[in-house]
Protein backbone atom coordinates (compact mmCIF):
# COMPACT_ATOMS: atom_id res chain seq x y z
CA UNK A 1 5.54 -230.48 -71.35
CA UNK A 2 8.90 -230.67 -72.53
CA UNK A 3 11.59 -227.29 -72.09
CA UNK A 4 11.59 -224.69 -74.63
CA UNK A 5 13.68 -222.18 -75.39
CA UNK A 6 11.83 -218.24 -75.34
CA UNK A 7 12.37 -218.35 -78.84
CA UNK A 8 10.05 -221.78 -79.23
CA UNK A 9 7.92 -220.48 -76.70
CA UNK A 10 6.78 -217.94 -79.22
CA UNK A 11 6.64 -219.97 -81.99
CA UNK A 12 4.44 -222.48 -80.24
CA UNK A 13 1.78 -219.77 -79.45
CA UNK A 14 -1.22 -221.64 -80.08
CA UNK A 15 0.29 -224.80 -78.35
CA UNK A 16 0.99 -223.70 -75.33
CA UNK A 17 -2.64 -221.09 -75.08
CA UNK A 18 -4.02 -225.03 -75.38
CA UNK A 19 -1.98 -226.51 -72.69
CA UNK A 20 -3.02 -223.29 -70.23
CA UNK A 21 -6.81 -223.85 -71.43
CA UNK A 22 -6.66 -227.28 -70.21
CA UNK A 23 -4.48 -227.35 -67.38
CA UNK A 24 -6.11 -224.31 -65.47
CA UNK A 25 -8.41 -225.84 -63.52
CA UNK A 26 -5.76 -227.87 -61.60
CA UNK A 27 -4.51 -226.72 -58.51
CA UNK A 28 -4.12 -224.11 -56.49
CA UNK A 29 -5.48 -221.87 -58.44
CA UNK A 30 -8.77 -223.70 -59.95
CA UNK A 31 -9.83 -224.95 -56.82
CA UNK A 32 -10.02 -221.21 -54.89
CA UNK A 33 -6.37 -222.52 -52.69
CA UNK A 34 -4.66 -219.43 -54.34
CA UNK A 35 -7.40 -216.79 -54.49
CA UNK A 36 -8.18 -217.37 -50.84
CA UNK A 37 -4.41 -216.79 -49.83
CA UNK A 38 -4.40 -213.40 -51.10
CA UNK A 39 -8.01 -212.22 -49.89
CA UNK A 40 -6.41 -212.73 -46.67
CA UNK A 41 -3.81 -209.90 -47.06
CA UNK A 42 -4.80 -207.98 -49.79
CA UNK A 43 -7.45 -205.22 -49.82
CA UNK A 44 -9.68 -205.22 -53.05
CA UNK A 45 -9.04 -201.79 -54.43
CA UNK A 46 -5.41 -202.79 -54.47
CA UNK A 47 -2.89 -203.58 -57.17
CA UNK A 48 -2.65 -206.76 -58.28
CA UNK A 49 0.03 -208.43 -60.46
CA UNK A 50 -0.46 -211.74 -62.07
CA UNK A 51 2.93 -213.01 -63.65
CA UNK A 52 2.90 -215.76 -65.72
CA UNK A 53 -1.01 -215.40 -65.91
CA UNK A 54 -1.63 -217.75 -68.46
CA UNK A 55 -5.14 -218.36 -69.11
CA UNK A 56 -6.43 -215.56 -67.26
CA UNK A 57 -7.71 -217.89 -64.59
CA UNK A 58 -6.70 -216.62 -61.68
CA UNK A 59 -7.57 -213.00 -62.75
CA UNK A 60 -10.92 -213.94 -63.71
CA UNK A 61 -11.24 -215.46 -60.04
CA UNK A 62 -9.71 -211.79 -58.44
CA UNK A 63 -11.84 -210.14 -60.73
CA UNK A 64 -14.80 -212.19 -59.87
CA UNK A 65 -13.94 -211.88 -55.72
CA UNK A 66 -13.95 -207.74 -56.04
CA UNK A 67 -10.75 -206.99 -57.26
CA UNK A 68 -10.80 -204.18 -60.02
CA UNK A 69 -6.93 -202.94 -60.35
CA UNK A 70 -5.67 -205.95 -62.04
CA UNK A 71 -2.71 -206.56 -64.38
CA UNK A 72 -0.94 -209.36 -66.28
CA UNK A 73 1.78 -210.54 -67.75
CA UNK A 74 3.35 -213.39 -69.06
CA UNK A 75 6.00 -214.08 -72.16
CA UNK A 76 2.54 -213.75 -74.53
CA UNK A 77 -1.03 -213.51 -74.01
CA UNK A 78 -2.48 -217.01 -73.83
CA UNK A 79 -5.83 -215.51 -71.85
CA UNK A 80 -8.92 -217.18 -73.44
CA UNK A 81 -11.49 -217.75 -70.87
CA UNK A 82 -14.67 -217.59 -72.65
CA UNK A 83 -12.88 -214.66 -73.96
CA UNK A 84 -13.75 -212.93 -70.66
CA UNK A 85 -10.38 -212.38 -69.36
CA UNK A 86 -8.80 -209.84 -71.35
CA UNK A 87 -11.70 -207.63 -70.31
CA UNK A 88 -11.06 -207.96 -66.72
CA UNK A 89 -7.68 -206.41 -66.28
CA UNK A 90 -6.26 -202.44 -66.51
CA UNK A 91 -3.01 -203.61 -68.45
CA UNK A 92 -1.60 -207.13 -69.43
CA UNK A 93 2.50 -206.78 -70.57
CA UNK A 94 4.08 -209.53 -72.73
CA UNK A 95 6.88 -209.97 -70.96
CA UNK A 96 9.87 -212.63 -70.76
CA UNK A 97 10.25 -212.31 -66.91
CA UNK A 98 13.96 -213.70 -67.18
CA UNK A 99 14.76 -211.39 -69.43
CA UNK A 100 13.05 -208.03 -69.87
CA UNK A 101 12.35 -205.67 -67.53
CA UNK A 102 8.96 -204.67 -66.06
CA UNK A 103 7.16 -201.72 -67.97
CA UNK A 104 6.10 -200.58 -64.44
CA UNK A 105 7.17 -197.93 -62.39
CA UNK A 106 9.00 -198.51 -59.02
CA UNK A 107 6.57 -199.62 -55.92
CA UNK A 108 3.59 -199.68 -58.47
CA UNK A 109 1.75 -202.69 -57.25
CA UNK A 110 0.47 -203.23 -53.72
CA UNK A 111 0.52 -207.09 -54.08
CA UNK A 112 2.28 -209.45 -56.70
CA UNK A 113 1.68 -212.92 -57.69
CA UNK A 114 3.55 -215.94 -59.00
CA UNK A 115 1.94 -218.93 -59.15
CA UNK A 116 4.16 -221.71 -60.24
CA UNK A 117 6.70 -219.35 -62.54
CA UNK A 118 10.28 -219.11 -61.23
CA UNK A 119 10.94 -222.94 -61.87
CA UNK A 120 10.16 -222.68 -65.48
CA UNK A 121 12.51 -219.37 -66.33
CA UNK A 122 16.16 -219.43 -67.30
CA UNK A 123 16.80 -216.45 -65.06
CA UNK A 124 14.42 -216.54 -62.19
CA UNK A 125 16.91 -213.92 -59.76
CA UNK A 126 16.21 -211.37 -62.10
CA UNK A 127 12.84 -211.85 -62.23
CA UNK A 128 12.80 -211.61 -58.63
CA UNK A 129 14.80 -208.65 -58.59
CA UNK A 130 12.00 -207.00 -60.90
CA UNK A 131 9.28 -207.96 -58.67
CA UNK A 132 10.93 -206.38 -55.87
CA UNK A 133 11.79 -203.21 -57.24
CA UNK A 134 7.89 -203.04 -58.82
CA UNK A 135 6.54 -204.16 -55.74
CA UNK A 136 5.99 -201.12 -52.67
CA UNK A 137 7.02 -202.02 -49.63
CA UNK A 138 4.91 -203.40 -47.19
CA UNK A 139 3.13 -205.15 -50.31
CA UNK A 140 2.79 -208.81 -50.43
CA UNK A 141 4.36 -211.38 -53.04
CA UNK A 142 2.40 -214.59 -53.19
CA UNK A 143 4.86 -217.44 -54.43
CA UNK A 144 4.16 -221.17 -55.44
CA UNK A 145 6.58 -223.82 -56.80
CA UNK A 146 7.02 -227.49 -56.88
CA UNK A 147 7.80 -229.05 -53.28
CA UNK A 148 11.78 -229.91 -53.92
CA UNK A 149 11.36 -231.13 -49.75
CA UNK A 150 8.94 -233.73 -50.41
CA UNK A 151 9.98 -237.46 -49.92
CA UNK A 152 9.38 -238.21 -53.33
CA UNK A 153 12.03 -235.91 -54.57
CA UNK A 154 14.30 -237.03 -51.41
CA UNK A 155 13.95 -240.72 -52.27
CA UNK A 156 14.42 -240.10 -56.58
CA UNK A 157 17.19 -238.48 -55.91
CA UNK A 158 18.95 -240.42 -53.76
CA UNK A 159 18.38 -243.14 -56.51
CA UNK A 160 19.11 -241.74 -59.68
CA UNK A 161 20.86 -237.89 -58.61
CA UNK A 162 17.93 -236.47 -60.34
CA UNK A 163 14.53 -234.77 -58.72
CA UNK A 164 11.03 -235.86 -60.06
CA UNK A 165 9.72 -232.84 -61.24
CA UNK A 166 12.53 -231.44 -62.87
CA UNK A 167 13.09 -234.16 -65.52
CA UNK A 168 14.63 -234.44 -68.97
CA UNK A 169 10.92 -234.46 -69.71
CA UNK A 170 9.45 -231.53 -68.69
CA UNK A 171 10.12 -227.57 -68.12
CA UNK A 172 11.40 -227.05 -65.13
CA UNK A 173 15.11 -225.39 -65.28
CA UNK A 174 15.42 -223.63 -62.20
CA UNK A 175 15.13 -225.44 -58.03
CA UNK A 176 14.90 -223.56 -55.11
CA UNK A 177 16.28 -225.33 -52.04
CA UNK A 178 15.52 -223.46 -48.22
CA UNK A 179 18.76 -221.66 -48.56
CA UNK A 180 18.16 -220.74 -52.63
CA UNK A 181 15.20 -219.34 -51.83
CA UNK A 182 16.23 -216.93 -48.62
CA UNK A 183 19.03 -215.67 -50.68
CA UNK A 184 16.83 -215.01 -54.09
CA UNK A 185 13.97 -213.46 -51.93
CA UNK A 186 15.84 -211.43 -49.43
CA UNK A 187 14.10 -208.61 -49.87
CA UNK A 188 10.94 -209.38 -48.49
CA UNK A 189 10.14 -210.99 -45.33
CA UNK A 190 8.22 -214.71 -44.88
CA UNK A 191 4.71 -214.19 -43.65
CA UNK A 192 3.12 -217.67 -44.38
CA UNK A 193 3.72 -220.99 -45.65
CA UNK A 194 2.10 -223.62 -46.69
CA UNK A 195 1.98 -227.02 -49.34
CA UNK A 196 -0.95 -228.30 -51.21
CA UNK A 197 -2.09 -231.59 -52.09
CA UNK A 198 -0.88 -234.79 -50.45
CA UNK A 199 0.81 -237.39 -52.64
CA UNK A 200 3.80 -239.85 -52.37
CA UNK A 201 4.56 -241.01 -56.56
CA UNK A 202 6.03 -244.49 -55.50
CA UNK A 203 3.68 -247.36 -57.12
CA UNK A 204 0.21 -248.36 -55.07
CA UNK A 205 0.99 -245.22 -52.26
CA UNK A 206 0.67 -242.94 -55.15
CA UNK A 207 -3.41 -243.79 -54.46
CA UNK A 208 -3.16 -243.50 -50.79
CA UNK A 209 -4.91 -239.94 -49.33
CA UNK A 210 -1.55 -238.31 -47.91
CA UNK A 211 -1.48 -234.73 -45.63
CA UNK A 212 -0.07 -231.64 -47.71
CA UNK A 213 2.85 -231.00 -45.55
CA UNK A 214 6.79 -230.58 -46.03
CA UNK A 215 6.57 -234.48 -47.03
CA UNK A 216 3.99 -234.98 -48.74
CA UNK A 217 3.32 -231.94 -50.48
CA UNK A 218 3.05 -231.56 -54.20
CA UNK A 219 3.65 -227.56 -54.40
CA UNK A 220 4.82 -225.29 -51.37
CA UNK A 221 3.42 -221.95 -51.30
CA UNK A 222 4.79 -218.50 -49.48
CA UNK A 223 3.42 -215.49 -48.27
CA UNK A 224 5.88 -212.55 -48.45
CA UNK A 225 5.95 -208.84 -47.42
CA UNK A 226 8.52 -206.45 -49.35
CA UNK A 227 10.80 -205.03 -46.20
């Protein structure tokens, strides 16, 4: 999907709810990767922010795993599934993350989520900052993003100066190197990490079964704790 502006973001309402419907089964989060990361360090009758929810997916899977204090928010509500969603959260907040702050107390949430969302905001620190201040410490922040490490990206941009994921032709904005993303998360500590789903997007290899690993890795994905 090609970058828009906040602005065309909410113009293209109906758009973009489609392109949620039909891209939430992929990944991390429709195949249980995501939901099983965070029933390993989060307690059910915690507090759970989704940002950038999207289709309600992932809540629907929290909600369906024993999780009951659930909130959302994303820059509008695209939730549709089988119009179950909205029914399984305490609060959803239509919120530009880059932009506006949080309409949630400091230390609120036990446990915050981010699945694929910094890349795709114009100011992803002060997002970050927001998550931190509405997250208690000790509580967890589960992260995702495109893997910028992968040889893919390494070998693109060594031949055209440009990384695969973050083309002309889609809406990624914002790239997180190591050192990027120690200084924009400093205030929480790394507990985990991981990458999902194999792949090397070079011709015939782009068939060939590849580990998910620093090289190979579509998306890398962090466990943090809030110091």
């Amino acid at each position: 999907m090609r970058y828009l502006s906040p602005e065309e973001i909410r113009q293209n309402k109906e758009m973009l709810k489609k392109a949620c419907i039909e891209e939430a089964d992929s990944g991390m989060i429709g195949d249980g990767t995501a939901a099983r990361r965070v029933k390993k360090y989060v307690l059910p009758d915690a507090r759970v922010l989704d940002l950038g929810a999207g289709s309600g997916l992932f809540l629907s899977k929290l909600h369906d795993a024993g999780y009951s204090a659930l909130y959302g928010a994303d820059i509008d509500d695209y939730r549709s599934f089988a119009d179950e969603a909205s029914g399984k959260v305490r609060e959803f907040a239509v919120v530009d993350a880059g932009n506006d702050p949080f309409p949630w107390q400091d230390g609120f949430f036990d446990s915050v989520t981010a699945w694929e969302v910094f890349e795709h905001l114009e100011n992803p620190y002060r997002a970050i900052r927001e998550v931190a201040r509405v997250v208690k410490p000790g509580g967890y922040l589960f992260v995702s993003m495109p893997n910028v490490l992968s040889l893919t990206h390494r070998i693109f941009f060594m031949k055209n100066g440009e990384l695969v994921r973050w083309s002309e032709e889609n809406n990624h904005i914002a790239v997180f190197t190591p050192a990027l993303f120690k200084k924009a998360f400093r205030d929480f500590e790394l507990i985990e990490n991981g990458y999902y789903k194999g792949e090397f997007q070079y011709r015939f290899l782009a068939h060939i079964p590849l580990p998910a690993n620093k090289w190979f890795g579509e998306s890398a994905w962090w466990v943090l704790r809030k110091k």
